[in-house]
C-alpha atoms as a PDB file:
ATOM      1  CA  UNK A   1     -80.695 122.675  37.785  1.00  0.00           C
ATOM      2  CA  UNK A   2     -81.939 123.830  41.144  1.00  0.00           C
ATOM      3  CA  UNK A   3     -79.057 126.356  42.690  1.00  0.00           C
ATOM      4  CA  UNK A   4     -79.052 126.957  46.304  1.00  0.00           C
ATOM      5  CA  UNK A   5     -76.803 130.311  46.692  1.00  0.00           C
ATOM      6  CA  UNK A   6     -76.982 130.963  50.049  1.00  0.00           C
ATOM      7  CA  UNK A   7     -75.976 134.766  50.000  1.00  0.00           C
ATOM      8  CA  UNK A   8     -78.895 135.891  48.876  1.00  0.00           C
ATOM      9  CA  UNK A   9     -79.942 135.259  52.752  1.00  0.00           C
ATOM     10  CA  UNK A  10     -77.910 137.128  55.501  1.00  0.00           C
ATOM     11  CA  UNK A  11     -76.023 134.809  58.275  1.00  0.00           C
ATOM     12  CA  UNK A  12     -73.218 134.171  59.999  1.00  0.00           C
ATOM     13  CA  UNK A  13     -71.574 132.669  56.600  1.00  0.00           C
ATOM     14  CA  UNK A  14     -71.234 136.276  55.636  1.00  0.00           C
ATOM     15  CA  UNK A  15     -68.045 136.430  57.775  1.00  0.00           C
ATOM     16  CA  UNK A  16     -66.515 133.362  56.496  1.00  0.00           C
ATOM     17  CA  UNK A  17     -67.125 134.673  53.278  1.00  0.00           C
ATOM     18  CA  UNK A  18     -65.890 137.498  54.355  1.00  0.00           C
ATOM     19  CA  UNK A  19     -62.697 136.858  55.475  1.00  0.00           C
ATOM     20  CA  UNK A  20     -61.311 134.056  52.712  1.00  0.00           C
ATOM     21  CA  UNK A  21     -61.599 137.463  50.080  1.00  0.00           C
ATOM     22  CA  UNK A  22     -59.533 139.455  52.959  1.00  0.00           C
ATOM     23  CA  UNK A  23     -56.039 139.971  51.705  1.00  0.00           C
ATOM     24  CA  UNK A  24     -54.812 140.271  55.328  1.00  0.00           C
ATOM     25  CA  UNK A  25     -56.583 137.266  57.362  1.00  0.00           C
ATOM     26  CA  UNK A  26     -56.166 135.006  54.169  1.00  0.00           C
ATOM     27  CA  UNK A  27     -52.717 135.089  54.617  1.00  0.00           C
ATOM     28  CA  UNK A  28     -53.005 132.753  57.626  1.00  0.00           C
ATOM     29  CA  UNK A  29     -53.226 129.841  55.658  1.00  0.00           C
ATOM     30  CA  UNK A  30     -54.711 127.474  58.860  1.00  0.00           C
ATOM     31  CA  UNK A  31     -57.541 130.175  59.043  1.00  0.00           C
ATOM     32  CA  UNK A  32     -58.387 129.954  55.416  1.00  0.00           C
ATOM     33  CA  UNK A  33     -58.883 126.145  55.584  1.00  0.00           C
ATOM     34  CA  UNK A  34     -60.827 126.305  58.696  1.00  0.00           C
ATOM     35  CA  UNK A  35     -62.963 128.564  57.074  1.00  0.00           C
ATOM     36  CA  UNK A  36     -63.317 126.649  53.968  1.00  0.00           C
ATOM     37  CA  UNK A  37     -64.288 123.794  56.086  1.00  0.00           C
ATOM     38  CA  UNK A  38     -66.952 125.743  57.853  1.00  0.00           C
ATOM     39  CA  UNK A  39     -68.867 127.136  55.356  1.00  0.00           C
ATOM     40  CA  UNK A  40     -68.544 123.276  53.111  1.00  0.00           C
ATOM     41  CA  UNK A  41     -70.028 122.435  57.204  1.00  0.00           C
ATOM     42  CA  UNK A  42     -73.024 125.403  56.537  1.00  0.00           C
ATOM     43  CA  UNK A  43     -73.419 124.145  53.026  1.00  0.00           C
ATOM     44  CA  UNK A  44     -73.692 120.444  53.473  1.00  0.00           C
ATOM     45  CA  UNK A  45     -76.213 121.725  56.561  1.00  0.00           C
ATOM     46  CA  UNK A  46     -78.621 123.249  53.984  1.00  0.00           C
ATOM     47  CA  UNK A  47     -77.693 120.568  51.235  1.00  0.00           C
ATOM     48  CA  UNK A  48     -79.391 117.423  53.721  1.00  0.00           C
ATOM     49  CA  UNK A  49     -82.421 119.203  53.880  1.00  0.00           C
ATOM     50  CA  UNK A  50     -83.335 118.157  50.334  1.00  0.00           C
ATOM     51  CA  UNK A  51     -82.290 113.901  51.304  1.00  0.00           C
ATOM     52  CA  UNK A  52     -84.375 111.403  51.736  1.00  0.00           C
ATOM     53  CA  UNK A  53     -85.200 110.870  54.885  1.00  0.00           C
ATOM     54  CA  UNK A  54     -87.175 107.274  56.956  1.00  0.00           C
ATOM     55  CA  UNK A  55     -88.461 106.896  60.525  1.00  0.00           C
ATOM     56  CA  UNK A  56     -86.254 104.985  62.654  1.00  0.00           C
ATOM     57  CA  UNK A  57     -87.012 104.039  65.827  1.00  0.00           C
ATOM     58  CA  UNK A  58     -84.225 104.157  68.404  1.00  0.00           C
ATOM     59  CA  UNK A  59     -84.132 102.989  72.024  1.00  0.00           C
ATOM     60  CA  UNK A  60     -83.174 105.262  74.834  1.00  0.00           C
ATOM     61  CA  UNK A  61     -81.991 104.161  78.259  1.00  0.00           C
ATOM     62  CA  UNK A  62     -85.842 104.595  79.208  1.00  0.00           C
ATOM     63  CA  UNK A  63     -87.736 104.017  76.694  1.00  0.00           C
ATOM     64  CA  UNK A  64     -87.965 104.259  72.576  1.00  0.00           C
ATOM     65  CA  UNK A  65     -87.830 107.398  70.268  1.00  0.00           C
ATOM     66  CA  UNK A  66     -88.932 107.748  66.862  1.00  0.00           C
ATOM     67  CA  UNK A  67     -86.828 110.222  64.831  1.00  0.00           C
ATOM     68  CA  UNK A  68     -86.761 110.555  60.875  1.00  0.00           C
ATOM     69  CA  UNK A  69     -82.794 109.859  59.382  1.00  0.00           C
ATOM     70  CA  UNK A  70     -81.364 110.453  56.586  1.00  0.00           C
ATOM     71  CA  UNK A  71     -81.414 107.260  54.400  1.00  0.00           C
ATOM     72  CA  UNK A  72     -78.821 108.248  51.113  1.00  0.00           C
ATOM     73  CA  UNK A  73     -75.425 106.225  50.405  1.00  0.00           C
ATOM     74  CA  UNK A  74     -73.579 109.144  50.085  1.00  0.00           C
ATOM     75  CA  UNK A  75     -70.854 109.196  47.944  1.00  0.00           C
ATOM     76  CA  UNK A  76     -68.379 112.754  48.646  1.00  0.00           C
ATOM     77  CA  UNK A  77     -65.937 113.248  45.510  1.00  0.00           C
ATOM     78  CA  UNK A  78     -63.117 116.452  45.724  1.00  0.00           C
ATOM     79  CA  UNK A  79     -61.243 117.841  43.658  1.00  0.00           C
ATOM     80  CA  UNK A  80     -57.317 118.030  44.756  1.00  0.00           C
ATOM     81  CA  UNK A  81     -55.834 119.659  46.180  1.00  0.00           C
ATOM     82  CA  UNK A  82     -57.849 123.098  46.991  1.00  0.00           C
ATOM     83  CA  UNK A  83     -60.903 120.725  47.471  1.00  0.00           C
ATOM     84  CA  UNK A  84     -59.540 119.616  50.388  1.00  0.00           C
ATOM     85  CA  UNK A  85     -60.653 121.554  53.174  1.00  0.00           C
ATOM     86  CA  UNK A  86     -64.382 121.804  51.804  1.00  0.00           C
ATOM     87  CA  UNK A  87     -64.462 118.048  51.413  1.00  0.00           C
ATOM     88  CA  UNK A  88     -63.531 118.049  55.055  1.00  0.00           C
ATOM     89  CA  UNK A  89     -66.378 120.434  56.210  1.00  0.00           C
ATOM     90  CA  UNK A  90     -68.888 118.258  54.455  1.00  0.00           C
ATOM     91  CA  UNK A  91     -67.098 114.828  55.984  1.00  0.00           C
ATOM     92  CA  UNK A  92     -67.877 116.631  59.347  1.00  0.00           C
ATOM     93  CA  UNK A  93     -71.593 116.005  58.381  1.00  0.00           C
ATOM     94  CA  UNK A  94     -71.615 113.259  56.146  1.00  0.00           C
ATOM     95  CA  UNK A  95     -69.593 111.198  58.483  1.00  0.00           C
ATOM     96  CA  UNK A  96     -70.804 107.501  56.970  1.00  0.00           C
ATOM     97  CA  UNK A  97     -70.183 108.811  53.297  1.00  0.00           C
ATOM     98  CA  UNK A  98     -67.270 107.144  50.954  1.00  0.00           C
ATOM     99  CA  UNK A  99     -64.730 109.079  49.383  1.00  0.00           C
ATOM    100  CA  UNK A 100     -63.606 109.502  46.089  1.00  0.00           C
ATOM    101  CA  UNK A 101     -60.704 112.008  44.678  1.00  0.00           C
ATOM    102  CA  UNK A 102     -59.633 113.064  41.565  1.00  0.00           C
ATOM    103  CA  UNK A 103     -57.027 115.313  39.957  1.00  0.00           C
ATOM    104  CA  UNK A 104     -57.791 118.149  38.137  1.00  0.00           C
ATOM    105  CA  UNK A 105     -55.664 121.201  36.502  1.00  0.00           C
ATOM    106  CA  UNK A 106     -55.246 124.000  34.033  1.00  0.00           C
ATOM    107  CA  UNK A 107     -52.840 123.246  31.361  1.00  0.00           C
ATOM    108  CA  UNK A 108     -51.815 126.336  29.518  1.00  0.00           C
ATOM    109  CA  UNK A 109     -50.343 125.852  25.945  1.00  0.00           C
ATOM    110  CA  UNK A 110     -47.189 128.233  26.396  1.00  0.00           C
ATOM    111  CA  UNK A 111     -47.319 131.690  25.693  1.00  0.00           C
ATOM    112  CA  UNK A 112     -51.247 131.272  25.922  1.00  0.00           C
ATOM    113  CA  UNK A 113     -54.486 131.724  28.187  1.00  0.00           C
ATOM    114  CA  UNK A 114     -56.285 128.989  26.823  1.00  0.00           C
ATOM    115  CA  UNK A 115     -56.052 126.062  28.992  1.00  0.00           C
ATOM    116  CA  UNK A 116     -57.147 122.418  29.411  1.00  0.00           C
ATOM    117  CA  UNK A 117     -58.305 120.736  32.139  1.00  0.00           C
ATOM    118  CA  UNK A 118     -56.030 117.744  33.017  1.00  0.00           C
ATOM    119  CA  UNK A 119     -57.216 114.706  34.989  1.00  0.00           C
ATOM    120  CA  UNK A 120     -54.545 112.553  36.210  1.00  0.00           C
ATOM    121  CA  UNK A 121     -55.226 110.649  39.323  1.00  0.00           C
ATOM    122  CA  UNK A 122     -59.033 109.309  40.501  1.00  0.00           C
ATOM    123  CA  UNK A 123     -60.076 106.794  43.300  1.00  0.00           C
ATOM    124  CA  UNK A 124     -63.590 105.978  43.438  1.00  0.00           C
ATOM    125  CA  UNK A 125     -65.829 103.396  44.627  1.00  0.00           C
ATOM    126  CA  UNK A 126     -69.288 102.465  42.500  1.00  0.00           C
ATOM    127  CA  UNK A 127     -71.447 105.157  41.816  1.00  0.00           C
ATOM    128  CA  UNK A 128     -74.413 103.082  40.895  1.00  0.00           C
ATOM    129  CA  UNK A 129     -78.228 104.490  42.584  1.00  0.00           C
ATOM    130  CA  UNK A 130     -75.879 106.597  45.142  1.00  0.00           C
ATOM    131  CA  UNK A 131     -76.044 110.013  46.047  1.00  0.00           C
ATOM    132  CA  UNK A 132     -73.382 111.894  44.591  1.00  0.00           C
ATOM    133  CA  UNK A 133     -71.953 115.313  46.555  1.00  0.00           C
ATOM    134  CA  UNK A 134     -69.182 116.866  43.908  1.00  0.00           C
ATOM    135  CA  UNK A 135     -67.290 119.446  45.544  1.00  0.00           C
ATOM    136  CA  UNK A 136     -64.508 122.299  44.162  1.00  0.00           C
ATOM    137  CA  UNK A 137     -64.268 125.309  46.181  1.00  0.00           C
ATOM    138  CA  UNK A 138     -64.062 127.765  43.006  1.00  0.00           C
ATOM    139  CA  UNK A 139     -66.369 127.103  40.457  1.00  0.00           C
ATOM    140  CA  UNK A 140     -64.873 129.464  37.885  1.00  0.00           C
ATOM    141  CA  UNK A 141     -65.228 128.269  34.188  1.00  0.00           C
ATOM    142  CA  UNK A 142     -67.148 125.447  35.187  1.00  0.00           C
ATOM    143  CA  UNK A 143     -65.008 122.767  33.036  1.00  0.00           C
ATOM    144  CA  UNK A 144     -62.970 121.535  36.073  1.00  0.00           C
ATOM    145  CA  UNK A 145     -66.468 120.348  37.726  1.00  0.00           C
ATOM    146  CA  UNK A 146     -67.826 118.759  33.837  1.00  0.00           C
ATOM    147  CA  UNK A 147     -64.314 117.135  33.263  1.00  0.00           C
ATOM    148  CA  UNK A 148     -64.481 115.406  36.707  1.00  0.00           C
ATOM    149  CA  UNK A 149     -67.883 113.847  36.132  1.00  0.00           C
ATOM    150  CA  UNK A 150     -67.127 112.605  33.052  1.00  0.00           C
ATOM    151  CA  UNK A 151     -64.253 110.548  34.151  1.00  0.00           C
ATOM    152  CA  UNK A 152     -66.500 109.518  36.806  1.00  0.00           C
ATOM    153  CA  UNK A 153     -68.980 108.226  34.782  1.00  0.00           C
ATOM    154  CA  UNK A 154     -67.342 104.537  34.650  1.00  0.00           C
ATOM    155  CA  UNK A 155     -68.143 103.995  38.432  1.00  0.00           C
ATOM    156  CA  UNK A 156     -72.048 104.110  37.925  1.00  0.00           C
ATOM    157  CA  UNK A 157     -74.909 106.306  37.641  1.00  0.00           C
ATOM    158  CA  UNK A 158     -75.540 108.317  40.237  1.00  0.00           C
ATOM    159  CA  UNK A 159     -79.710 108.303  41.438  1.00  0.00           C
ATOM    160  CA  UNK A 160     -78.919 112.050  42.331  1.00  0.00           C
ATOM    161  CA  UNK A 161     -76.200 114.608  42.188  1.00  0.00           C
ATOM    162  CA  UNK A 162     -75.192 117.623  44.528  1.00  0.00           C
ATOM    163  CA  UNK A 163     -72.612 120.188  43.334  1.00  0.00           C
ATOM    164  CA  UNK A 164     -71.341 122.318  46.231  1.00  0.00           C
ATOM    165  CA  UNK A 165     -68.320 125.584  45.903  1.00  0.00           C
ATOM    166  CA  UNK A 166     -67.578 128.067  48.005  1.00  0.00           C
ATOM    167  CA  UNK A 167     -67.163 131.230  45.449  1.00  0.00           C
ATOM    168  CA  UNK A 168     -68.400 130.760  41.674  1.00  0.00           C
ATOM    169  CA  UNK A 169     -69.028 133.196  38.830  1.00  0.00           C
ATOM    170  CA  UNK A 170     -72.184 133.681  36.924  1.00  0.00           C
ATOM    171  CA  UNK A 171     -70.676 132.414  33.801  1.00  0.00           C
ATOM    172  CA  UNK A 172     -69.187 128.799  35.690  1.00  0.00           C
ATOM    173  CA  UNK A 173     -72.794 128.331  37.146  1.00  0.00           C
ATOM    174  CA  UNK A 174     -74.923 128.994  33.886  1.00  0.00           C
ATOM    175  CA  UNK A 175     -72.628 126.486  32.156  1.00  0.00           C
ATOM    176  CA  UNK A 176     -72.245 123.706  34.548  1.00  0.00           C
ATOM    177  CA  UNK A 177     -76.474 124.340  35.138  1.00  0.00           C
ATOM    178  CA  UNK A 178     -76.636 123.672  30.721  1.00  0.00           C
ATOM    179  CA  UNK A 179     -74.595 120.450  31.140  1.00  0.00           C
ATOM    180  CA  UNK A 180     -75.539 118.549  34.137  1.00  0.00           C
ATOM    181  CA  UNK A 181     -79.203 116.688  34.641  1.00  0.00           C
ATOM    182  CA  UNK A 182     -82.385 118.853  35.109  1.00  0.00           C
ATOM    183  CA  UNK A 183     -82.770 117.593  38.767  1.00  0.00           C
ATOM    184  CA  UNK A 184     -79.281 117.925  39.784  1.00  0.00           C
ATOM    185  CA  UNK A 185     -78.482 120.354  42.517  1.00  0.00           C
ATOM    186  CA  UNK A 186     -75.893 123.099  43.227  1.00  0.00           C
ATOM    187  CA  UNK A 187     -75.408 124.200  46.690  1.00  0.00           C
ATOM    188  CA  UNK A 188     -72.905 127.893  46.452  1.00  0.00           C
ATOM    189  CA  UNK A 189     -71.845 130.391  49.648  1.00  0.00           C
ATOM    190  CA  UNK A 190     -71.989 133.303  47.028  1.00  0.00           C
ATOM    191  CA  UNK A 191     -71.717 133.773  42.882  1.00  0.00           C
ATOM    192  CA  UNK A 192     -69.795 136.509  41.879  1.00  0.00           C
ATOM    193  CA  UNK A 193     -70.095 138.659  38.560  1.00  0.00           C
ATOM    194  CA  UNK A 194     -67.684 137.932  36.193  1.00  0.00           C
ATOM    195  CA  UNK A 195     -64.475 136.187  35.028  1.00  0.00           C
ATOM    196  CA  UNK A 196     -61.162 137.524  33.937  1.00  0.00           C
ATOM    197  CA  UNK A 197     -59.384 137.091  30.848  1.00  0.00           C
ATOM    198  CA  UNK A 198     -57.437 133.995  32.489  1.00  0.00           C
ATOM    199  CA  UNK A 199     -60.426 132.820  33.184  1.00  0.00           C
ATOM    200  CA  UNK A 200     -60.114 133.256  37.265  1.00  0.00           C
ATOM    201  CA  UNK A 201     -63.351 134.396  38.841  1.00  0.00           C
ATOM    202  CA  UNK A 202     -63.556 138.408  40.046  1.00  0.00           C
ATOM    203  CA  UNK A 203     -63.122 139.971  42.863  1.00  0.00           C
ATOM    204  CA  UNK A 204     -62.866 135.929  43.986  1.00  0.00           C
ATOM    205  CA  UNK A 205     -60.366 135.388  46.359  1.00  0.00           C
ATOM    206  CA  UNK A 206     -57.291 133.888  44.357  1.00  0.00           C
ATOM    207  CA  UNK A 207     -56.143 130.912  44.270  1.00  0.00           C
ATOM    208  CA  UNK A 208     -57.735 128.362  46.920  1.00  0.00           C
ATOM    209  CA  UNK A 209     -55.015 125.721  46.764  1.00  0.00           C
ATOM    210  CA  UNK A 210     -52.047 128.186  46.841  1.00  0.00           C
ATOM    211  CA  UNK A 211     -53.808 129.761  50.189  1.00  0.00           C
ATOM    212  CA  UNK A 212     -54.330 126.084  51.546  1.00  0.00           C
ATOM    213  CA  UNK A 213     -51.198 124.829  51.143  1.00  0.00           C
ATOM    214  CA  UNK A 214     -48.820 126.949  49.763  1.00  0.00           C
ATOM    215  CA  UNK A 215     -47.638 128.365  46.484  1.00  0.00           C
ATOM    216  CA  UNK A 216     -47.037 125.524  43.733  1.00  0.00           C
ATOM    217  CA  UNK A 217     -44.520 124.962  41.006  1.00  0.00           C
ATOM    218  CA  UNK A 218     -46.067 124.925  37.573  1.00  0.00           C
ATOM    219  CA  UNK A 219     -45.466 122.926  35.186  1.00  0.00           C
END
């Protein structure tokens, strides 16, 4: 897997990094989804660098003008609801892409960390020869982002695959990296070190949906 983490490069996604962790500017909730949706805007930036791109030639009020475009179908697939916000950023960019969302929680057996990832919902159009951009803001364990491409896998194969979060930990990345195609690619604002024993990523920033929307029953 090629992985893109663009922290290991100073800019000005340091302070959107920057202030998602902040205890007291994540607490404005509209602030924390704008600034999810700029940095998925940075990210998606970097990510259509790597596209494939054709001359085009386009005419002008005087005249003609070659210029090389992007040529991928583009499919962009979030996970709900903390994906929400990122898969906006990237929409911003990838304006002619389709859409596809899927459901995706923990399940904890009671009394217990260990947990399952749930799919419940998923709209999708064909995946076949398209370019797929999977995005989840937190790629923590890593089994939310595997679980979602393997119920995906009915729709088509995909000629090439992006993966794009926000925060990850070292452990999420080396294990979605073992699963997913050599050539696939992960685009990442910044990895942190480890995970805790619930298996949420440290220091992090807590939980992305919760700060996007609002707390949420369990169940």
């Amino acid at each position: 897997m090629y992985i893109h983490n663009l922290s290991q490069q100073n800019s000005l996604l340091n302070t959107f990094i920057s202030e998602i962790r902040d205890v007291s500017i994540q607490k404005d909730s509209m602030r924390f989804r704008r600034n999810i949706e700029r940095i998925g805007e940075v990210l998606g930036y970097e990510m259509s660098k790597v596209l494939d791109f054709s001359p085009v030639e386009i005419k002008t009020p005087l005249g003609f003008s070659k210029i090389n475009l992007a040529q991928d179908d583009i499919v962009l697939c979030s996970i709900l609801r903390a994906g929400i916000p990122l898969h906006n950023g990237l929409l911003n960019y990838f304006d002619h892409a389709e859409n596809a969302f899927i459901s995706a929680y923990r399940h904890h057996k009671e009394g217990s960390e260990e947990f399952e990832i749930i799919v419940e919902y998923l709209a999708c159009p064909s995946l076949e020869n398209k370019t797929l951009i999977l995005a989840d803001p937190m790629l923590a364990t890593g089994r939310s982002m595997i679980s979602t491409f393997e119920a995906l896998k009915p729709y088509g194969t995909p000629k090439n695959i992006h993966l794009v979060s926000t925060i990850g930990a070292q452990e999420g990345v080396d294990y979605v990296s073992d699963y997913f195609p050599k050539d696939t690619h992960l685009w990442i604002a910044t990895v942190d070190e480890k995970l805790n024993s619930k298996g949420y990523i440290v220091p992090g920033l807590g939980d992305a949906g919760d700060l996007s929307f609002g707390e949420k029953l369990q169940h």
